[in-house]
Protein backbone atom coordinates (compact mmCIF):
# COMPACT_ATOMS: atom_id res chain seq x y z
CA UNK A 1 -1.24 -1.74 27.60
CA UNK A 2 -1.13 -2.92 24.19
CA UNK A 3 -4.49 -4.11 23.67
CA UNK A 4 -4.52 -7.07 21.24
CA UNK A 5 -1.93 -6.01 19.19
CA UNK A 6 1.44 -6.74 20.81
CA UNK A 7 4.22 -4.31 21.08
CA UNK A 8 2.98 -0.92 20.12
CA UNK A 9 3.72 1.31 22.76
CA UNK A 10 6.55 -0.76 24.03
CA UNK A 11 9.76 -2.15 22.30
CA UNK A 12 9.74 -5.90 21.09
CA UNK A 13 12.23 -7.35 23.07
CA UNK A 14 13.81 -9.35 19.79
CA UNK A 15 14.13 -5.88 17.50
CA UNK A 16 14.38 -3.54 20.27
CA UNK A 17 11.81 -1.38 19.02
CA UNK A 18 7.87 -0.98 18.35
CA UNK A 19 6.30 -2.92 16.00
CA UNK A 20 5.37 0.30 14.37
CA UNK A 21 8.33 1.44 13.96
CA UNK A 22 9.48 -1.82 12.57
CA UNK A 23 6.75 -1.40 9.78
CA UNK A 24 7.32 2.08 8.76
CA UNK A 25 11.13 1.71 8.65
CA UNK A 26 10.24 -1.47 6.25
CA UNK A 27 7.97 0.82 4.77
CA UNK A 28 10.27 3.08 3.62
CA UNK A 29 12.78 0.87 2.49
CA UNK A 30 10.72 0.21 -0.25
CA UNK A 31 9.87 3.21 -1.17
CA UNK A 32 13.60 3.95 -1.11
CA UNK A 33 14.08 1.59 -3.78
CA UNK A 34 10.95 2.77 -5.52
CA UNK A 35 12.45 6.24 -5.50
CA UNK A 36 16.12 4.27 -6.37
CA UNK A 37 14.55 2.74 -9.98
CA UNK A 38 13.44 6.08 -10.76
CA UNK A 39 16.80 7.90 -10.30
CA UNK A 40 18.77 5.12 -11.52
CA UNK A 41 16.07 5.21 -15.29
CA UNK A 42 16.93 9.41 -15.15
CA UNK A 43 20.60 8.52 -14.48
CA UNK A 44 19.97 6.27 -17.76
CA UNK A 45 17.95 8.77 -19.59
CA UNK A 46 20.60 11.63 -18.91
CA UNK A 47 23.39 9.99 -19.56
CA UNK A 48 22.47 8.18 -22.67
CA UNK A 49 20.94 10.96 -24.34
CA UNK A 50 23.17 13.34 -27.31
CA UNK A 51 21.69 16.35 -25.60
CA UNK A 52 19.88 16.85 -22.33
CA UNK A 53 18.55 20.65 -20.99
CA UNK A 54 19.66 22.15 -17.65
CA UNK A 55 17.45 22.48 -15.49
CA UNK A 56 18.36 25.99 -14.01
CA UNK A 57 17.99 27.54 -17.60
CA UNK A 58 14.02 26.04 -18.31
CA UNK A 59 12.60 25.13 -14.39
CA UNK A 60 11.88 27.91 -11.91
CA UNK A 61 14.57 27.85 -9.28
CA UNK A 62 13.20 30.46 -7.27
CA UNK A 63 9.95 28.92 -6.69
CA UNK A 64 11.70 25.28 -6.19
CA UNK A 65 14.21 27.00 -3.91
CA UNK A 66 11.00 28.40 -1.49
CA UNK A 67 9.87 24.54 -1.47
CA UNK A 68 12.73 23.43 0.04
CA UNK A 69 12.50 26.06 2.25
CA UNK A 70 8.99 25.41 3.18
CA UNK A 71 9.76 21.23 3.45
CA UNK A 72 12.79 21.66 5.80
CA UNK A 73 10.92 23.99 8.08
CA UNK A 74 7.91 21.38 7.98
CA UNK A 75 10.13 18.61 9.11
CA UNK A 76 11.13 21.09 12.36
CA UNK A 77 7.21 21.45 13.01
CA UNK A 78 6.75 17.78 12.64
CA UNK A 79 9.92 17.44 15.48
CA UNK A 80 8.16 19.67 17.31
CA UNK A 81 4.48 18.03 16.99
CA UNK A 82 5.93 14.95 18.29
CA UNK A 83 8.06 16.51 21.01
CA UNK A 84 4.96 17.88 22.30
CA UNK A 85 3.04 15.14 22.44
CA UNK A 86 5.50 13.02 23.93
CA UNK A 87 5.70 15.76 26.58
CA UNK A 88 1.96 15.67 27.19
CA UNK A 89 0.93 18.90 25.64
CA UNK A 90 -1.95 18.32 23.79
CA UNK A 91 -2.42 21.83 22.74
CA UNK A 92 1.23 22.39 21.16
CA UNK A 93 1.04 19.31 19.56
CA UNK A 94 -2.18 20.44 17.89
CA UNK A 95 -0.37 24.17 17.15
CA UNK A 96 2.80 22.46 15.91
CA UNK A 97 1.15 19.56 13.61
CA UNK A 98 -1.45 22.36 12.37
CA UNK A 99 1.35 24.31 10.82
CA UNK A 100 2.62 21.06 9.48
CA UNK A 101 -0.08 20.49 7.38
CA UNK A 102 -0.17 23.91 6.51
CA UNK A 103 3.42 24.37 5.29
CA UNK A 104 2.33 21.28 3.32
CA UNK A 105 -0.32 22.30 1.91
CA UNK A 106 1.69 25.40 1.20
CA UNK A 107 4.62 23.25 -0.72
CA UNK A 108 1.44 21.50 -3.03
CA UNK A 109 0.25 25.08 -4.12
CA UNK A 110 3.93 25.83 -5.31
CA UNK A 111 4.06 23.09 -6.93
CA UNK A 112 0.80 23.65 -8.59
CA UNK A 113 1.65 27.10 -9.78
CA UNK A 114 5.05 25.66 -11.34
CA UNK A 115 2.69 22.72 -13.18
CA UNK A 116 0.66 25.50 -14.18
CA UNK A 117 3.14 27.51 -15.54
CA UNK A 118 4.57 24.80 -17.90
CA UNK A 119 1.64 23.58 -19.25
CA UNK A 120 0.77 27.49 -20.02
CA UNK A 121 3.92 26.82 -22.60
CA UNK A 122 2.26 23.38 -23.90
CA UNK A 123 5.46 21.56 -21.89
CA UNK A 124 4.29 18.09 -20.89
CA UNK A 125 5.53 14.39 -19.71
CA UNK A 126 5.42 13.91 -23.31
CA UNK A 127 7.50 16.68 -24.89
CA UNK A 128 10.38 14.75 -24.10
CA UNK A 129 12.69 12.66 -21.73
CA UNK A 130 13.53 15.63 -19.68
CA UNK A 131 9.64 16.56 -18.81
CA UNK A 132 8.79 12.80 -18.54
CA UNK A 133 11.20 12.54 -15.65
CA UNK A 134 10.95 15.86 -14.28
CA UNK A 135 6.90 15.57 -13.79
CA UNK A 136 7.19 11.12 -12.79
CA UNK A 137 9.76 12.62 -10.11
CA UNK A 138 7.55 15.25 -8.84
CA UNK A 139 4.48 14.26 -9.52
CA UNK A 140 5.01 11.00 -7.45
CA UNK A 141 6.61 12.79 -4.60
CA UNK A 142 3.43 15.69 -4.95
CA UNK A 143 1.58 12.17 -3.92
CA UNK A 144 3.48 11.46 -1.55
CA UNK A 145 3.44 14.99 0.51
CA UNK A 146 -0.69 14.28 -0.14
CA UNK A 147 -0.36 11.05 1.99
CA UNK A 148 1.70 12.63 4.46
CA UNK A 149 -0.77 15.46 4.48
CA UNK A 150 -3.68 13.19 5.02
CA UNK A 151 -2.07 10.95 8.02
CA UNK A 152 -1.13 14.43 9.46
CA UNK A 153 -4.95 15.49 9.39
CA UNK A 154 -5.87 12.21 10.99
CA UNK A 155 -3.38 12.69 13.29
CA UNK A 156 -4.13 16.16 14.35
CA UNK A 157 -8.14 15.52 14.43
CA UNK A 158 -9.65 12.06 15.24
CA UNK A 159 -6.56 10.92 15.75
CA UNK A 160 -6.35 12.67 18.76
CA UNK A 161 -9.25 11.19 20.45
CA UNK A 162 -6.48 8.30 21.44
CA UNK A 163 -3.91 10.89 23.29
CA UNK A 164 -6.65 10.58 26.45
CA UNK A 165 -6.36 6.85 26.23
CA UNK A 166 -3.15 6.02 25.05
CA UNK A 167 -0.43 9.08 25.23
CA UNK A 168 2.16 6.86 24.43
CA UNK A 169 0.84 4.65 22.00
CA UNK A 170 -0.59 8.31 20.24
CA UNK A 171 3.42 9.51 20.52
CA UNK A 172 4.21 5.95 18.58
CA UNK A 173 2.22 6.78 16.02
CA UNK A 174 3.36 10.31 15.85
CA UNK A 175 6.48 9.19 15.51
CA UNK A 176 6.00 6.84 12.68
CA UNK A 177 4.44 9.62 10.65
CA UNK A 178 7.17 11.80 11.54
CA UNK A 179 9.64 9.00 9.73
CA UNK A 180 7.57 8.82 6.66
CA UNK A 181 7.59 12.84 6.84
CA UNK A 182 11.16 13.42 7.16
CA UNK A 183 11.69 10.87 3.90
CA UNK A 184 9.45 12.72 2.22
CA UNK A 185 11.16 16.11 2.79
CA UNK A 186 14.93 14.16 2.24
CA UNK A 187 13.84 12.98 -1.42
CA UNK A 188 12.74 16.62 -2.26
CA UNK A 189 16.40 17.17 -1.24
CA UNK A 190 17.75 14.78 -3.67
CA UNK A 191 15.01 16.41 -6.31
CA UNK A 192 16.05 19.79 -6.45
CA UNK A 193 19.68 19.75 -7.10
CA UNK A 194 19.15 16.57 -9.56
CA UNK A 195 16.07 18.03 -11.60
CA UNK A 196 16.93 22.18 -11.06
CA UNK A 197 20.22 23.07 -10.83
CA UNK A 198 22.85 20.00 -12.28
């Protein structure tokens, strides 16, 4: 049952799927064209500019390279969460969302010692075009891992109070966060060729 709001655990019949899912999918097709502007301005910068540095000879490919690692496997844990839980196994979809969050948490720390490591050479957003895109890029997805981080957590702890009550409204909502997740991950895809190697 539903409750009060309509159509959670159950398709609408006019969309042919949850109202959740209807909402993140929305969801992320703004922040597709939030993420679009952004590209399109470095496509601008880039191409408009007399000289423009690579980013394999001044960024840390290595360390960008174990990110991507570290993303793609998190989007197999978040599969894995959610098959879980839509299996009924509570304690795998705890085990599986756990190392979610950790391989998140994991991606941040990267990405701090790489932040760390060019401010040690004085290179900010300021310096020039190059680091003003390169840290907007990043630094807005960093925020965005956060939020997927923290709507993991919620999932994984109180969250999972409503799994007794509700297993397949709890799967829903699994599944939404999974979405958001997996976008997450694909823009870091689009990142790291873009900013590191082109």
């Amino acid at each position: 049952m539903d409750g009060l709001i309509k159509h959670i655990s159950h398709p609408h019949p006019v969309t042919g799927v949850t109202n959740s899912k209807l909402g993140i999918w929305l969801f992320l097709a703004s922040e597709v064209m939030l993420f679009g502007a952004l590209f399109s301005a470095y496509v601008v910068l880039r191409t408009g500019a007399p000289a423009w540095p690579e980013g394999a000879k001044i960024l840390n490919v290595p360390l960008a390279t174990l990110n991507t690692f570290i993303l793609i496997t998190s989007s197999v844990t978040m599969v894995l969460s959610w098959a879980a839980a839509a299996t009924r196994d509570l304690g795998k979809f705890r085990k599986w969302m756990a190392i979610t969050i950790l391989l998140g948490c994991a991606f941040l720390v990267v990405k701090a010692f790489e932040y760390q490591s060019k401010f040690s050479h004085h290179h900010y957003p300021a310096t020039d075009n190059f680091y003003a895109t390169y840290f907007t890029l990043t630094g807005l997805h960093g925020i965005h891992v956060i939020c997927g981080l923290l709507a993991n957590l919620w999932l994984l702890l109180p969250g999972s109070k409503l799994f007794a009550k509700d297993p397949e409204m709890f799967t829903g909502r699994i599944e939404a966060a999974g979405l958001y997740w997996h976008f997450v991950d694909l823009v870091w895809i689009f990142l790291f060729p873009v900013l590191y190697l082109l």
